[in-house]
N, C-alpha and C. Protein backbone atom coordinates (compact mmCIF):
# COMPACT_ATOMS: atom_id res chain seq x y z
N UNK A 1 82.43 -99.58 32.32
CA UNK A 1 81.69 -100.71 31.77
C UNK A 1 81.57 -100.56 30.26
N UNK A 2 82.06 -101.54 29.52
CA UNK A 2 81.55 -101.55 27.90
C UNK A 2 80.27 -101.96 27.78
N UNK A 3 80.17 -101.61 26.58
CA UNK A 3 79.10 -102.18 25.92
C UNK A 3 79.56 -102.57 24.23
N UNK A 4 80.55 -102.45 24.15
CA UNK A 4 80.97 -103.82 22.78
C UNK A 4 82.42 -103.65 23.25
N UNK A 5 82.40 -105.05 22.82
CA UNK A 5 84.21 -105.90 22.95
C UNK A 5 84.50 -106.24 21.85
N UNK A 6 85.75 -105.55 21.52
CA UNK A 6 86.22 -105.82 19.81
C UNK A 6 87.72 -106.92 20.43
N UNK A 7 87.50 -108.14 19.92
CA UNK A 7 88.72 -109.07 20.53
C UNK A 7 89.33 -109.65 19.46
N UNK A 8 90.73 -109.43 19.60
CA UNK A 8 91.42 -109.33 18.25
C UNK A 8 92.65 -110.61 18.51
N UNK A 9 93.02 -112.11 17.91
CA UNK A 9 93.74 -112.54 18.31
C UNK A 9 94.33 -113.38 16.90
N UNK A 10 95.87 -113.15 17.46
CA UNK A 10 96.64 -113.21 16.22
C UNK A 10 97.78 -112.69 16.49
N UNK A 11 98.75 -112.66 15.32
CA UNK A 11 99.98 -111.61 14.67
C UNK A 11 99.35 -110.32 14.65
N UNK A 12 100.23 -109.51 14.68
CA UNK A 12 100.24 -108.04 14.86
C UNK A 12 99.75 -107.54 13.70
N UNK A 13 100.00 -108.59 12.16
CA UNK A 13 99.89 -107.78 11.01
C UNK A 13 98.46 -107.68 10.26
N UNK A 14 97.56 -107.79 10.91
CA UNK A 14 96.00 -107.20 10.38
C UNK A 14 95.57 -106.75 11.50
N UNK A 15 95.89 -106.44 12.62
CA UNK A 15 95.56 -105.16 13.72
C UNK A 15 95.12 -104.22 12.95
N UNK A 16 96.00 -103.29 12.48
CA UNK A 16 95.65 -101.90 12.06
C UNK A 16 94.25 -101.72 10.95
N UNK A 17 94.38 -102.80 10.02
CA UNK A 17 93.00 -102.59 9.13
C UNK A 17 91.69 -103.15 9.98
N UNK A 18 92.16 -103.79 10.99
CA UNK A 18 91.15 -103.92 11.51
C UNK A 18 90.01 -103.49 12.71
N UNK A 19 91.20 -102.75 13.41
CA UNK A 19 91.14 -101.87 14.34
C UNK A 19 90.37 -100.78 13.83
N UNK A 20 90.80 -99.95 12.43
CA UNK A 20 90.35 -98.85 12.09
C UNK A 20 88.66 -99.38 11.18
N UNK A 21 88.92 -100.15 10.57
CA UNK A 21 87.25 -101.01 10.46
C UNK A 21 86.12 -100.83 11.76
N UNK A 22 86.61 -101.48 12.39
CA UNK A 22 85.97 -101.44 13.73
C UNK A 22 85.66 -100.14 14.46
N UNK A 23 86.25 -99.44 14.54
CA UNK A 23 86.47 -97.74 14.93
C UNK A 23 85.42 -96.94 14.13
N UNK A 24 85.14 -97.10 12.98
CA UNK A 24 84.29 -96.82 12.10
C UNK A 24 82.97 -97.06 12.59
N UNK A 25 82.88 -98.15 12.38
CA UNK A 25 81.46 -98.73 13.15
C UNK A 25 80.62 -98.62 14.40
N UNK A 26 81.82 -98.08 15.16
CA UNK A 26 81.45 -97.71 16.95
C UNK A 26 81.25 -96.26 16.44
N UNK A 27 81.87 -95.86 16.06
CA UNK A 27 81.07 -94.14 15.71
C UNK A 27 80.20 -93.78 15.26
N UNK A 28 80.41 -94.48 13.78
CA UNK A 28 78.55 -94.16 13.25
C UNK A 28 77.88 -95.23 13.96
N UNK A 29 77.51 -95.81 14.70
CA UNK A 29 76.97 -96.09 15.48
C UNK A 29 76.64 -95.73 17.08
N UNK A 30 77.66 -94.92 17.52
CA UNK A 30 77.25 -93.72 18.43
C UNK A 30 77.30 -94.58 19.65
N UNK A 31 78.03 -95.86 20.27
CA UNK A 31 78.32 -96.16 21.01
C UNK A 31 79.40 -95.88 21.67
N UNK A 32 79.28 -95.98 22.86
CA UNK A 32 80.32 -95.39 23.94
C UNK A 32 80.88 -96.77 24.77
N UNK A 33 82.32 -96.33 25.47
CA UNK A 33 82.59 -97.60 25.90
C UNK A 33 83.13 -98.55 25.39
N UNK A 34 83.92 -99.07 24.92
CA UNK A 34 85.14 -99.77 24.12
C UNK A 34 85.98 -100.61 24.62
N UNK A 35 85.85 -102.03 24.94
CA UNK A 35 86.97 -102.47 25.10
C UNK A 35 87.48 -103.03 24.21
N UNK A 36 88.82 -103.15 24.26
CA UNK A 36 89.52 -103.96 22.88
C UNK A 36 90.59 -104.68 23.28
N UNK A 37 90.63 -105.76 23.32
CA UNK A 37 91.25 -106.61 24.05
C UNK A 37 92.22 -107.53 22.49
N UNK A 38 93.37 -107.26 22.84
CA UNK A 38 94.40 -108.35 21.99
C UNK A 38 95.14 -109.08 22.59
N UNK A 39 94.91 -110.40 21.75
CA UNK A 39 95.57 -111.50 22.03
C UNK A 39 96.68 -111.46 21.21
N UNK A 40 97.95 -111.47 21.39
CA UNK A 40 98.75 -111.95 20.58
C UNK A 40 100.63 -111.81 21.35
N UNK A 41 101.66 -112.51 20.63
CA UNK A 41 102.63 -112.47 21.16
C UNK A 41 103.80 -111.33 20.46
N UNK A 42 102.95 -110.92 19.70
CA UNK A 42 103.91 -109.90 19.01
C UNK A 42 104.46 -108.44 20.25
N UNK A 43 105.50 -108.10 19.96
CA UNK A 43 106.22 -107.50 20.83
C UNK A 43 105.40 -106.08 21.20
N UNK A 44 104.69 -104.89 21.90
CA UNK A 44 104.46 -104.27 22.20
C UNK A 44 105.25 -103.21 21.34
N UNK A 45 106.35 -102.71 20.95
CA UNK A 45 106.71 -101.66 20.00
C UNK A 45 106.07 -102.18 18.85
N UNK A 46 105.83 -102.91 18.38
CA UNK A 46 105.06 -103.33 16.96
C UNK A 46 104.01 -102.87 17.09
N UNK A 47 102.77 -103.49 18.56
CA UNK A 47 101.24 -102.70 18.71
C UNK A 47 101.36 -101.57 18.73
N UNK A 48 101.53 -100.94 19.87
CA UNK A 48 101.42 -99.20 19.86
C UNK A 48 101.48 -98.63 19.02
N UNK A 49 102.02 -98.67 17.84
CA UNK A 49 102.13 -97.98 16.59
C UNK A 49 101.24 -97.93 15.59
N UNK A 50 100.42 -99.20 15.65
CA UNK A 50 99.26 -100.26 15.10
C UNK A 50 98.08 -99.20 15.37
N UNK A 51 98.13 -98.70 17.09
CA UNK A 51 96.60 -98.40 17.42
C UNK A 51 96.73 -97.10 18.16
N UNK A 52 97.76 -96.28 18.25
CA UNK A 52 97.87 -95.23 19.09
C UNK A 52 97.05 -94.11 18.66
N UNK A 53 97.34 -94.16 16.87
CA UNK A 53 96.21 -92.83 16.73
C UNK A 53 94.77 -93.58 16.94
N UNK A 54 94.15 -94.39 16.51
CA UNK A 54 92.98 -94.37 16.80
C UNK A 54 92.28 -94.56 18.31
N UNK A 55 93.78 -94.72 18.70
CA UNK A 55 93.15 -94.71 20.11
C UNK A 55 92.94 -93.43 20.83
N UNK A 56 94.24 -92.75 20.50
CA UNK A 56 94.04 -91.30 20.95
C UNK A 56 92.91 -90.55 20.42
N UNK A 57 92.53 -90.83 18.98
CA UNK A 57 91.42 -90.01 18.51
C UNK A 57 90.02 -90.07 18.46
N UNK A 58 89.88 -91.54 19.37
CA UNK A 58 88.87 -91.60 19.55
C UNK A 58 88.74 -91.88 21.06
N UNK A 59 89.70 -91.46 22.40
CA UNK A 59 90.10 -91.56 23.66
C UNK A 59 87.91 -91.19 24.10
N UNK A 60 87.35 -90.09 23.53
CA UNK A 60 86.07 -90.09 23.95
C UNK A 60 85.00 -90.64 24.40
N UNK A 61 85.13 -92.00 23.58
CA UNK A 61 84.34 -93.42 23.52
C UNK A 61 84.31 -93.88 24.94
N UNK A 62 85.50 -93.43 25.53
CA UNK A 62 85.96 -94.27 26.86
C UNK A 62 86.54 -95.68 26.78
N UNK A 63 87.34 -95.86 26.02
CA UNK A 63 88.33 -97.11 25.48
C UNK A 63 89.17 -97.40 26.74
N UNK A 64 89.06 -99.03 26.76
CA UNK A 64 89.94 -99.85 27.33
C UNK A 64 90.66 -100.54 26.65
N UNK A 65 91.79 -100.75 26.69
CA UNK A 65 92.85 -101.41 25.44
C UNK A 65 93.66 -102.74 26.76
N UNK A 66 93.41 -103.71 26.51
CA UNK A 66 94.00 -105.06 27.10
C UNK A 66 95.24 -105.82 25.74
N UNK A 67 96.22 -105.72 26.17
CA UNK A 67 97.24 -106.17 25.39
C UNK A 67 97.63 -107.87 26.44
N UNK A 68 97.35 -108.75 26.07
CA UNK A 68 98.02 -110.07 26.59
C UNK A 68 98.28 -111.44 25.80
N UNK A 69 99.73 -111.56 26.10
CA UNK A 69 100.27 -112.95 25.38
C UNK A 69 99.22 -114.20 25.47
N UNK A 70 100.02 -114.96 24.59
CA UNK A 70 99.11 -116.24 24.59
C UNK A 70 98.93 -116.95 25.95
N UNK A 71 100.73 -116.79 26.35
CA UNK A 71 100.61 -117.62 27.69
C UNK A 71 99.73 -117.36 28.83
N UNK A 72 99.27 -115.61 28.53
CA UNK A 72 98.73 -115.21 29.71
C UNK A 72 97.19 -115.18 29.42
N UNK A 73 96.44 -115.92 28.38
CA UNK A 73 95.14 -116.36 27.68
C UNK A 73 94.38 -117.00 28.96
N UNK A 74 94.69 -117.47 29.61
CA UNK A 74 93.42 -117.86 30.40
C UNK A 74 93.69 -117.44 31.48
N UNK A 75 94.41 -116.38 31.99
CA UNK A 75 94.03 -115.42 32.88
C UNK A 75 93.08 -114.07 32.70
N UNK A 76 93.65 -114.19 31.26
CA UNK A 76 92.83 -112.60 30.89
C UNK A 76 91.54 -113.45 30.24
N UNK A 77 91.30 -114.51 30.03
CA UNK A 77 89.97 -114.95 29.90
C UNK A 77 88.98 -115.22 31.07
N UNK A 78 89.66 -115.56 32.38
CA UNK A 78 88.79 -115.61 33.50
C UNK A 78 88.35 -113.88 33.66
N UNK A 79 88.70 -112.86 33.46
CA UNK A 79 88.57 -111.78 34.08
C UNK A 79 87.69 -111.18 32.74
N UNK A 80 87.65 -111.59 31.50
CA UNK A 80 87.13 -111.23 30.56
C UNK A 80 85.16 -112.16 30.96
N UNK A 81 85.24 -113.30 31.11
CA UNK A 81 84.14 -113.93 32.08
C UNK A 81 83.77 -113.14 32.97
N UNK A 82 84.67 -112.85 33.97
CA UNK A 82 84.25 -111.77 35.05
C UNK A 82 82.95 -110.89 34.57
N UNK A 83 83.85 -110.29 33.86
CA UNK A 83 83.66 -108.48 32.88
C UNK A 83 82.30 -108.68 32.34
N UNK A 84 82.31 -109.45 31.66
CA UNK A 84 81.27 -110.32 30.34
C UNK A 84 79.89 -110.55 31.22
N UNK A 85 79.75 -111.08 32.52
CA UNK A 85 78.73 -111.84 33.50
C UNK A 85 78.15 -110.61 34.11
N UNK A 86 79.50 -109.64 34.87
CA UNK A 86 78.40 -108.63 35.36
C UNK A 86 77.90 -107.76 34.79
N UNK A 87 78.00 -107.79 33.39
CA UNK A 87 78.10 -106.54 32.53
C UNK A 87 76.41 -106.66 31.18
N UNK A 88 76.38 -108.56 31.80
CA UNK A 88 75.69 -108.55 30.23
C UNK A 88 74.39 -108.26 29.99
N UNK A 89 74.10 -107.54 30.44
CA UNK A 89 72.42 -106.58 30.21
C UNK A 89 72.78 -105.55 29.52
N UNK A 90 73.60 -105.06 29.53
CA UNK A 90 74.24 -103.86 29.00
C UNK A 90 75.20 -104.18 27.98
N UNK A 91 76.00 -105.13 27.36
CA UNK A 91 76.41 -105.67 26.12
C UNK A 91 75.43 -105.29 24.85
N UNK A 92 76.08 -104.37 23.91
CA UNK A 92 75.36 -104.60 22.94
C UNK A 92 75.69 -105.18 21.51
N UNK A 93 77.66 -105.21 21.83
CA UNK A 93 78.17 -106.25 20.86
C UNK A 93 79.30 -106.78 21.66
N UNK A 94 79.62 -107.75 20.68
CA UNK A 94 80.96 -108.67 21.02
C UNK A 94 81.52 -108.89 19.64
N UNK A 95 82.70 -108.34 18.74
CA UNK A 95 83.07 -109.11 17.63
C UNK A 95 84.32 -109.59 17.75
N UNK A 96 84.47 -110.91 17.17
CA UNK A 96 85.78 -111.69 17.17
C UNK A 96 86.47 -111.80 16.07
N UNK A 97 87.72 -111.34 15.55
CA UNK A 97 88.68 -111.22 15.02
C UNK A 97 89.40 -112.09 15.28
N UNK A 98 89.77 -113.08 14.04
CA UNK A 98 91.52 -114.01 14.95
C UNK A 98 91.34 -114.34 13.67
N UNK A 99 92.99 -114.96 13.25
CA UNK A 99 93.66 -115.04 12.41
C UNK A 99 93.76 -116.40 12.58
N UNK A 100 93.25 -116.43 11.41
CA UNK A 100 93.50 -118.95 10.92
C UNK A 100 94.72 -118.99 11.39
N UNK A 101 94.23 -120.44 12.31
CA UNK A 101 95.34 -120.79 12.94
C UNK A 101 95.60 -120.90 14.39
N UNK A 102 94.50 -119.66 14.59
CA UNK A 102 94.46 -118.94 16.47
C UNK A 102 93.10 -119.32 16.64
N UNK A 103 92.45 -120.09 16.33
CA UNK A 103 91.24 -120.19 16.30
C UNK A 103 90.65 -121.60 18.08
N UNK A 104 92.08 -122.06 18.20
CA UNK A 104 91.77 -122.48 19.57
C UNK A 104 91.07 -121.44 21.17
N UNK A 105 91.82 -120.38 20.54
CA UNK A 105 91.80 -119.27 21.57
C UNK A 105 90.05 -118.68 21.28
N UNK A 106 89.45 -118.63 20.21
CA UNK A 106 88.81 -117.48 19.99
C UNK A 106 87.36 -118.66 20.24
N UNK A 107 87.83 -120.09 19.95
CA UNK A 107 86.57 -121.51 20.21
C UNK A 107 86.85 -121.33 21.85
N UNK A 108 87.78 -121.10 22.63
CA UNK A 108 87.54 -120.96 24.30
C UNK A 108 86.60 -119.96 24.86
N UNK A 109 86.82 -118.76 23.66
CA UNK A 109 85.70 -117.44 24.26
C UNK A 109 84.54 -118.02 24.14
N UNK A 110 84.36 -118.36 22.44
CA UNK A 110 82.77 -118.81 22.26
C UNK A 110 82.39 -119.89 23.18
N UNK A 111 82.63 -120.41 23.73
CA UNK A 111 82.26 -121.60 24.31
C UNK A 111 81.11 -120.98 25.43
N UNK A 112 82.05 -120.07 26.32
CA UNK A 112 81.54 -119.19 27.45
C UNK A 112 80.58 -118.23 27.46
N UNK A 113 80.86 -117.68 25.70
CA UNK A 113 79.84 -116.71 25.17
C UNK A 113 78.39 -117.78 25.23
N UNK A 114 78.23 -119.20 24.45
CA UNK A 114 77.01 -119.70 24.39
C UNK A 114 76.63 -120.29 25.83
N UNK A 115 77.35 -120.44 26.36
CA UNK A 115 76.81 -120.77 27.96
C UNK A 115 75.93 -119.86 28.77
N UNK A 116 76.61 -118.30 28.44
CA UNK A 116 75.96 -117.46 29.11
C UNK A 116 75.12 -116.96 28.07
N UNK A 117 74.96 -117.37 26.93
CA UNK A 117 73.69 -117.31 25.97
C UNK A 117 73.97 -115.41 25.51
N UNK A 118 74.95 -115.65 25.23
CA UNK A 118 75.55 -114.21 24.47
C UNK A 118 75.63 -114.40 22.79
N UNK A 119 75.01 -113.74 22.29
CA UNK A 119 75.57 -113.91 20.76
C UNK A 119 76.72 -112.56 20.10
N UNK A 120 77.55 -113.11 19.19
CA UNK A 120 78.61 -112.46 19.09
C UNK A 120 78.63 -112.61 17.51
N UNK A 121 79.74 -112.14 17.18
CA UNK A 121 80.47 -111.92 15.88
C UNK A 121 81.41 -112.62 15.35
N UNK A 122 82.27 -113.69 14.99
CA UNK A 122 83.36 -114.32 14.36
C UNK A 122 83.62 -113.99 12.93
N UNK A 123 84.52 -113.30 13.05
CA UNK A 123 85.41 -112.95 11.70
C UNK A 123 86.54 -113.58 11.58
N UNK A 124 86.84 -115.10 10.59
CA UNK A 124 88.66 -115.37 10.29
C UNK A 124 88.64 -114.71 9.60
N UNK A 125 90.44 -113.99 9.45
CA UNK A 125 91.23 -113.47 8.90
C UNK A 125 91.96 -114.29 8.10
């Protein structure tokens, strides 16, 4: 179970500064539990390279890493609802990352976020 969702949607090419931003913040802040969920269609040898060390070096947290295309956006959004509903007493962040432009995808989360009366984070890139 997390307790912050760092959701990142876009091109591959502000992953890494942003990933390691974020990584920062879950530490000195001493939270455990990590999911990090990306949206984007960029090819998988491009990510892994993006996030492997910080993932490996911070494997402690208990990190979940969700990699899914656009097309596959509202499957991994029903299960992100799922995640989000049984989980949210125990949520203590949500921040949103997406890149102008992707901003259809990241207005579908919020929508669900204010329904279930979650407040979150929106950062454009």
């Amino acid at each position: 179970m997390s307790n912050r969702y760092l959701i990142y949607i876009g091109p591959a090419k502000m992953l890494k500064p942003v990933s390691e931003k974020y990584y920062k913040e879950v530490i000195t802040s001493g939270s455990k539990n990590l999911t990090f969920l990306i949206v984007t269609n960029t090819p998988l040898r491009r990510i892994i390279p993006q996030i492997r060390d910080i993932v490996l070096n911070n494997i402690a947290l208990g990190i979940t890493v969700y990699i899914v295309s656009y097309g596959e956006f509202n499957q991994m959004l029903n299960h992100l609802k799922e995640c989000i509903y049984n989980n949210v007493d125990e949520i203590t962040s949500i921040d949103i990352y997406v890149i102008r432009g992707y901003k259809e995808y990241s207005d579908r989360i919020k929508s669900f976020l204010k329904d279930l009366n979650i407040s979150y984070k929106e950062v454009v890139l």
